[in-house]
C-alpha atoms as a PDB file:
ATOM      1  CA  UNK A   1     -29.001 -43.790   8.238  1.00  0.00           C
ATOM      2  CA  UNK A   2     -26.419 -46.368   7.867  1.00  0.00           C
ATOM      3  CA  UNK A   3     -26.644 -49.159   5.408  1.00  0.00           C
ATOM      4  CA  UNK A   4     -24.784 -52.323   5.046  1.00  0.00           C
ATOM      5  CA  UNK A   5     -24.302 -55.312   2.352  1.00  0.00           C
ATOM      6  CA  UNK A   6     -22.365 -58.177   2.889  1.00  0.00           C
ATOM      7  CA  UNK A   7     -21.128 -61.888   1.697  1.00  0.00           C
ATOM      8  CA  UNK A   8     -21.828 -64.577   4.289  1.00  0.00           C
ATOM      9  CA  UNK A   9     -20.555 -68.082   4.314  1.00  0.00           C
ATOM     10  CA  UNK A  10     -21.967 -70.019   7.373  1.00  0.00           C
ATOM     11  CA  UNK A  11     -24.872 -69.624  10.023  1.00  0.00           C
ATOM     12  CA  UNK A  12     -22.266 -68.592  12.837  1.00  0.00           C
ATOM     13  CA  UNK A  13     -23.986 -71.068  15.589  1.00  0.00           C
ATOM     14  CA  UNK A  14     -21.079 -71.991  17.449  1.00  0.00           C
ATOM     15  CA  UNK A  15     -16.751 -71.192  17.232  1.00  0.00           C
ATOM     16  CA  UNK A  16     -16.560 -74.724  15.452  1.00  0.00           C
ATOM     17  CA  UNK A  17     -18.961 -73.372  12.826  1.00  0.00           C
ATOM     18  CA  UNK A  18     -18.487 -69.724  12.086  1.00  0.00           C
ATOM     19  CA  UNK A  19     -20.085 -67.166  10.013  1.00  0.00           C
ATOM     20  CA  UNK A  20     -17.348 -66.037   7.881  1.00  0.00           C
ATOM     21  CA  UNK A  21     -18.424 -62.733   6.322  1.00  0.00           C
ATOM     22  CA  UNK A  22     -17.205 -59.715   4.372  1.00  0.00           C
ATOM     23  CA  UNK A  23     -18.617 -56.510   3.096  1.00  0.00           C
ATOM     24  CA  UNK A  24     -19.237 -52.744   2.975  1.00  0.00           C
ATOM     25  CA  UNK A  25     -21.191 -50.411   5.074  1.00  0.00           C
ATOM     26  CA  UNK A  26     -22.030 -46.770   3.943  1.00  0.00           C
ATOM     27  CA  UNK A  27     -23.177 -44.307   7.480  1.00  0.00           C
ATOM     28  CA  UNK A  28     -25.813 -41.727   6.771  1.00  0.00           C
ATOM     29  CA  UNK A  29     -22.876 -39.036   6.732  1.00  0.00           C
ATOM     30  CA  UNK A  30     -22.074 -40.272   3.575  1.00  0.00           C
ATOM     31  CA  UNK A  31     -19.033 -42.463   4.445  1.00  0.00           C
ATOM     32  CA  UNK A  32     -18.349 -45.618   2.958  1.00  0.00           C
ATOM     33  CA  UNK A  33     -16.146 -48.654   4.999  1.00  0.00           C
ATOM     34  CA  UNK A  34     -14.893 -52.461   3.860  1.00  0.00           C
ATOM     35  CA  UNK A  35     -14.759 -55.175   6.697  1.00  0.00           C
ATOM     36  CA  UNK A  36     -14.352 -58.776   6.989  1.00  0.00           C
ATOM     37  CA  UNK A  37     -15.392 -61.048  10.142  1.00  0.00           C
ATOM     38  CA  UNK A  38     -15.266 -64.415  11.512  1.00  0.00           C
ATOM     39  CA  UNK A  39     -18.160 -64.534  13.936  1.00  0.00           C
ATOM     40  CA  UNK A  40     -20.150 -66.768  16.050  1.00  0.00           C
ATOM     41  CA  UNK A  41     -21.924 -66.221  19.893  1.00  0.00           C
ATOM     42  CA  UNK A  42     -20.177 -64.232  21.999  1.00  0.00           C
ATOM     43  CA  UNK A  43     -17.053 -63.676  19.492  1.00  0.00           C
ATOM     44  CA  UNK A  44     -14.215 -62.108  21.147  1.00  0.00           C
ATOM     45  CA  UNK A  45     -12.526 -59.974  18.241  1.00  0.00           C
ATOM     46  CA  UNK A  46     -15.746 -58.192  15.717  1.00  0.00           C
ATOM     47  CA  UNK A  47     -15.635 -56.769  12.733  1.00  0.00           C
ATOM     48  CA  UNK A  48     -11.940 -56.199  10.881  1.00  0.00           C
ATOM     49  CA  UNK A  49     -11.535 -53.245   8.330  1.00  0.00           C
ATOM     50  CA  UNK A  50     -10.706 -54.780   4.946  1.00  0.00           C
ATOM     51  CA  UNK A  51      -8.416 -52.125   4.572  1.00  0.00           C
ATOM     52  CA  UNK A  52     -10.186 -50.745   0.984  1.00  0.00           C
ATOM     53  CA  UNK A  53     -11.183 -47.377   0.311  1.00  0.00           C
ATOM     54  CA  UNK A  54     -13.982 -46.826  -2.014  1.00  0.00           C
ATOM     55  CA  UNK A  55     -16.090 -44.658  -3.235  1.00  0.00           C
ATOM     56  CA  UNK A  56     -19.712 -43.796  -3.230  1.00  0.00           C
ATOM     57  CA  UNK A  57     -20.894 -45.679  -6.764  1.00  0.00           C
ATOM     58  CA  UNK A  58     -17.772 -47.912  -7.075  1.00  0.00           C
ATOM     59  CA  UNK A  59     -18.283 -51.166  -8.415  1.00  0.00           C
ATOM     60  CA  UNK A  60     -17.173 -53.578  -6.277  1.00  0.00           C
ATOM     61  CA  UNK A  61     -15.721 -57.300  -6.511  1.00  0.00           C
ATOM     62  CA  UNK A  62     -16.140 -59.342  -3.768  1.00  0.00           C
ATOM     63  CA  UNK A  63     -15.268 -63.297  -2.714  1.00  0.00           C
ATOM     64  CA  UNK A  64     -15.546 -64.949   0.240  1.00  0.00           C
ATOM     65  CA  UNK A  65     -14.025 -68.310   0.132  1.00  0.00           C
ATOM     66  CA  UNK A  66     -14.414 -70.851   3.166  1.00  0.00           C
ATOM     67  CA  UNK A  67     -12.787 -74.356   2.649  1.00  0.00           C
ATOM     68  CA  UNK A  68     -13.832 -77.824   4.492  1.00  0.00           C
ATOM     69  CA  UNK A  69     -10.289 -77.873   6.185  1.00  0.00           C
ATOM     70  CA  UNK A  70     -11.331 -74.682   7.839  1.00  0.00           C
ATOM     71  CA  UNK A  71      -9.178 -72.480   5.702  1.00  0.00           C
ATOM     72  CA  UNK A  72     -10.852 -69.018   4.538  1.00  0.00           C
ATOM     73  CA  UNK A  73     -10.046 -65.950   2.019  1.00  0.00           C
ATOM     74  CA  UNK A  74     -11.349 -62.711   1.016  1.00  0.00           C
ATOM     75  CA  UNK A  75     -10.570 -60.790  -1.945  1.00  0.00           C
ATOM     76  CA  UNK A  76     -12.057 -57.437  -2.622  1.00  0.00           C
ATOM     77  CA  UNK A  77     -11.502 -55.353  -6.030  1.00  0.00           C
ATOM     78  CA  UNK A  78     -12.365 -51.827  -6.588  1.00  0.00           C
ATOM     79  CA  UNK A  79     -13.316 -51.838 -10.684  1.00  0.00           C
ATOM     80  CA  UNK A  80     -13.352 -48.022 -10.515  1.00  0.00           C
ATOM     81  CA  UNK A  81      -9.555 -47.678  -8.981  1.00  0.00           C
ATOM     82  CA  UNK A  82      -8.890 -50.964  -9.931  1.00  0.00           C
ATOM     83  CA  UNK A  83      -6.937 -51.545  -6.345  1.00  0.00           C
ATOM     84  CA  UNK A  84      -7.351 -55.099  -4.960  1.00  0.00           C
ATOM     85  CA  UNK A  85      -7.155 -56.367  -1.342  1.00  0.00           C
ATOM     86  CA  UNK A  86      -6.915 -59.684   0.330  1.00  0.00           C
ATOM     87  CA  UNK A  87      -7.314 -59.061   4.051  1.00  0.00           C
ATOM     88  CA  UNK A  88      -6.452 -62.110   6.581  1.00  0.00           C
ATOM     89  CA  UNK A  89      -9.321 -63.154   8.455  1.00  0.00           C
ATOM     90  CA  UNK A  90      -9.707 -64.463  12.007  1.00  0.00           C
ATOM     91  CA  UNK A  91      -9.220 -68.620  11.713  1.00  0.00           C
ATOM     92  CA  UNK A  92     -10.209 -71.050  14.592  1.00  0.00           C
ATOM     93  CA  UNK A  93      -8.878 -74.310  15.551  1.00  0.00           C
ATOM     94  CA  UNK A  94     -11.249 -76.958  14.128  1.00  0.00           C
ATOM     95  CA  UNK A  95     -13.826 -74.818  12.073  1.00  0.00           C
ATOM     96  CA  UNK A  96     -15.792 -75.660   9.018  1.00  0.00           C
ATOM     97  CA  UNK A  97     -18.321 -74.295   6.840  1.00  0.00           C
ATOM     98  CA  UNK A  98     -21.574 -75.588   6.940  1.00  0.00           C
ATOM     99  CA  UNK A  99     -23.575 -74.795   4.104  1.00  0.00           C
ATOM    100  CA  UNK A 100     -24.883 -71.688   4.689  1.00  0.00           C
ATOM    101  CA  UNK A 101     -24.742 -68.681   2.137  1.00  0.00           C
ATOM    102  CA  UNK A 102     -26.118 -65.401   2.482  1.00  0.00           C
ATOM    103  CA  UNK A 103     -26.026 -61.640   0.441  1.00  0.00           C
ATOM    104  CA  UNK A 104     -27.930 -59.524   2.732  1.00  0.00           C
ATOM    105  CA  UNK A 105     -28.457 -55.685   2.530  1.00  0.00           C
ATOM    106  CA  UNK A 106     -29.616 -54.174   6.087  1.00  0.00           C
ATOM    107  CA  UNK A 107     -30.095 -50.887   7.556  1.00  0.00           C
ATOM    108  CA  UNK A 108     -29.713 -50.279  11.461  1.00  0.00           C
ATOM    109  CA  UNK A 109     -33.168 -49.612  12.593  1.00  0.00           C
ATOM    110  CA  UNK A 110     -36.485 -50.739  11.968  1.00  0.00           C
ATOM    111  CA  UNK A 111     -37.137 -50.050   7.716  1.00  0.00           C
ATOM    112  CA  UNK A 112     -35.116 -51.243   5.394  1.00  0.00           C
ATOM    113  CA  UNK A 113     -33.351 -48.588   2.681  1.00  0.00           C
ATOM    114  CA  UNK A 114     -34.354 -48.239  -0.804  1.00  0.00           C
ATOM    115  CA  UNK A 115     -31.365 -50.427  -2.299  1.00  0.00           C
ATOM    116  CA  UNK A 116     -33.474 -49.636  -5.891  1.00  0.00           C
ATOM    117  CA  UNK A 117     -31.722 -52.789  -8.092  1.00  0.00           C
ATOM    118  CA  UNK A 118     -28.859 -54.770  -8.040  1.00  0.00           C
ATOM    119  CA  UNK A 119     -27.587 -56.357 -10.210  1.00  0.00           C
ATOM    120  CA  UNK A 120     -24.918 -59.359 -10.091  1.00  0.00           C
ATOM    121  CA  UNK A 121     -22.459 -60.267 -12.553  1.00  0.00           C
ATOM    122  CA  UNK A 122     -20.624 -63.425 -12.975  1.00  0.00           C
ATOM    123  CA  UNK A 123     -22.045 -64.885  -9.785  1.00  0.00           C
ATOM    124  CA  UNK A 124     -20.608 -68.635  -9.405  1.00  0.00           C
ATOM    125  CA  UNK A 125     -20.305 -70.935  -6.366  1.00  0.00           C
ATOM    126  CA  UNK A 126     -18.185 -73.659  -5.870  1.00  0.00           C
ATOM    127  CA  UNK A 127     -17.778 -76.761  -3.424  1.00  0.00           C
ATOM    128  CA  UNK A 128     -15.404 -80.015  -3.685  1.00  0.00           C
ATOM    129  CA  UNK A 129     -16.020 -81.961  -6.198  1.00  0.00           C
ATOM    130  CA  UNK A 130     -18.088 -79.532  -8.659  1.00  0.00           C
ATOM    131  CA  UNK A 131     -15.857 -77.145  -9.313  1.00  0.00           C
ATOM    132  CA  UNK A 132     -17.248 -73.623 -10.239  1.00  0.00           C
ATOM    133  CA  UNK A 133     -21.192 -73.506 -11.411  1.00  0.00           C
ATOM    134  CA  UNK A 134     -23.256 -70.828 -12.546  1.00  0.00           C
ATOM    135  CA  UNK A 135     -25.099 -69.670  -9.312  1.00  0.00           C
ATOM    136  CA  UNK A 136     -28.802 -70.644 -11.102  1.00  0.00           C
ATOM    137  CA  UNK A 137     -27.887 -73.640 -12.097  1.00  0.00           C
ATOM    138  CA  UNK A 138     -27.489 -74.846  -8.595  1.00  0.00           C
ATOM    139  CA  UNK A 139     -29.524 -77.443  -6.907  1.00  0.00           C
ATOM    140  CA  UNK A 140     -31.237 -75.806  -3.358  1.00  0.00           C
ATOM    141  CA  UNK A 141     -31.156 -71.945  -4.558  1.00  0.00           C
ATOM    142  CA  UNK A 142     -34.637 -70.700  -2.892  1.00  0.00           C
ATOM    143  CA  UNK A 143     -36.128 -67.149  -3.300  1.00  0.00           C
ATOM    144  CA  UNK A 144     -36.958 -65.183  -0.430  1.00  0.00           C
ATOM    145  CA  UNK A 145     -38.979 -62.239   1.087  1.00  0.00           C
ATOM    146  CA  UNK A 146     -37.879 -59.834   3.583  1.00  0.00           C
ATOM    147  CA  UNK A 147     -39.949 -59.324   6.221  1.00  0.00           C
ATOM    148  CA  UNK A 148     -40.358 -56.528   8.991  1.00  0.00           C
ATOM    149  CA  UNK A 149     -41.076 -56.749  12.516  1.00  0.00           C
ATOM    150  CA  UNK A 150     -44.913 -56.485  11.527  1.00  0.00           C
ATOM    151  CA  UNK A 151     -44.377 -59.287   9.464  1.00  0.00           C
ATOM    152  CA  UNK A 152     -44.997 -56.832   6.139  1.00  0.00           C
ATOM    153  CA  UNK A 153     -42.978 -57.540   3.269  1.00  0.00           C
ATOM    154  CA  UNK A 154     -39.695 -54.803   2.404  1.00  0.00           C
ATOM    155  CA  UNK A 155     -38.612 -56.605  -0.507  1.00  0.00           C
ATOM    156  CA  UNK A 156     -39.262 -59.756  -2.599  1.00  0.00           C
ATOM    157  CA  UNK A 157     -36.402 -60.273  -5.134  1.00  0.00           C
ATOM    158  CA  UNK A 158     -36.864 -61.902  -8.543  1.00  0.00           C
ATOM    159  CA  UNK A 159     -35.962 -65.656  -9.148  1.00  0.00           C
ATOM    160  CA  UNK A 160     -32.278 -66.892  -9.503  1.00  0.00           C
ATOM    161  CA  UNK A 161     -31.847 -67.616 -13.522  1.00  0.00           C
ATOM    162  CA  UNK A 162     -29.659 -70.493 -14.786  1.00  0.00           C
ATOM    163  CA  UNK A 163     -27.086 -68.080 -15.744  1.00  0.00           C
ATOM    164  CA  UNK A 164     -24.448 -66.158 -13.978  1.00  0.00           C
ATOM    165  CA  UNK A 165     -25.776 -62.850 -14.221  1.00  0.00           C
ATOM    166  CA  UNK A 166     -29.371 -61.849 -12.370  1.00  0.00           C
ATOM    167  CA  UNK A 167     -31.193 -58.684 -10.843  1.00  0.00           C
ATOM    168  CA  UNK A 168     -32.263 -58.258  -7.315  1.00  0.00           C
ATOM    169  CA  UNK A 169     -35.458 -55.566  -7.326  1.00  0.00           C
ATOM    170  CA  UNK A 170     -35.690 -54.429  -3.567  1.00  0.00           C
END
């Protein structure tokens, strides 16, 4: 079955305050795809390829940048080809970020894949004023638990540390 993980920035409520998003997504067939997107309700142009080719069990870079004048990037690097892309993104008069960030792994359907572990290396986040910080030492990081429509848990990662470096159990 198909399988996707992505880089969010933004809940995507409304045009004036997207979800600006990025990622890979890997069909049952055994291809693999990059994309980037700029979405909200009832957005008119979808999902973009990112226009990188990789390869099943690359390791892949990826940075999703959205700026409070509205401005966003994406860079993606392939570590095993060592390629790197910067694909333009959809932009929209007057939008901002609001706050949201999101890594999500999903699978089309109703059970989520065995993703196994993953683990994330130099993993910082940045907003004006603070300049780059380690991703645990970040005020308002929460855990969570994925749920399925039965409300039965599919995963329950392990805590943020205060470093840059951490490992996702699914």
């Amino acid at each position: 079955a198909d399988s996707y993980h992505w880089v969010g920035l933004g809940a995507g409520y409304t045009k004036a305050q997207p979800l600006v998003q990025a990622g890979w997504a890997a069909t049952g067939a055994g291809g693999l795809s990059t994309w980037i997107e700029t979405y909200y309700p009832d957005d008119p142009i979808g999902i973009q390829p990112a226009g990188l080719t990789i390869n099943q069990g690359d390791e892949i870079y990826l940075h999703v940048a959205f700026a409070a004048n509205g401005s966003i990037g994406y860079h993606f690097i392939d570590y095993n080809t060592g390629i790197n892309k910067y694909p333009t993104g959809q932009v929209y008069s007057g939008m901002a970020p609001d706050g949201h960030v999101e890594w999500i792994p999903e699978k089309a359907g109703t059970s989520l894949a065995n993703f196994g572990e993953v683990t994330f290396q130099q993993s910082y986040a940045g907003c004006a004023g603070s300049g780059w910080q380690a991703l645990g030492s970040l005020a308002g990081l929460s855990s969570w638990v994925m749920r399925g429509v039965s409300n039965d848990i599919l995963c329950s990662p392990s805590a943020v540390s205060s470093g840059t470096q951490f490992t996702k159990h699914m």
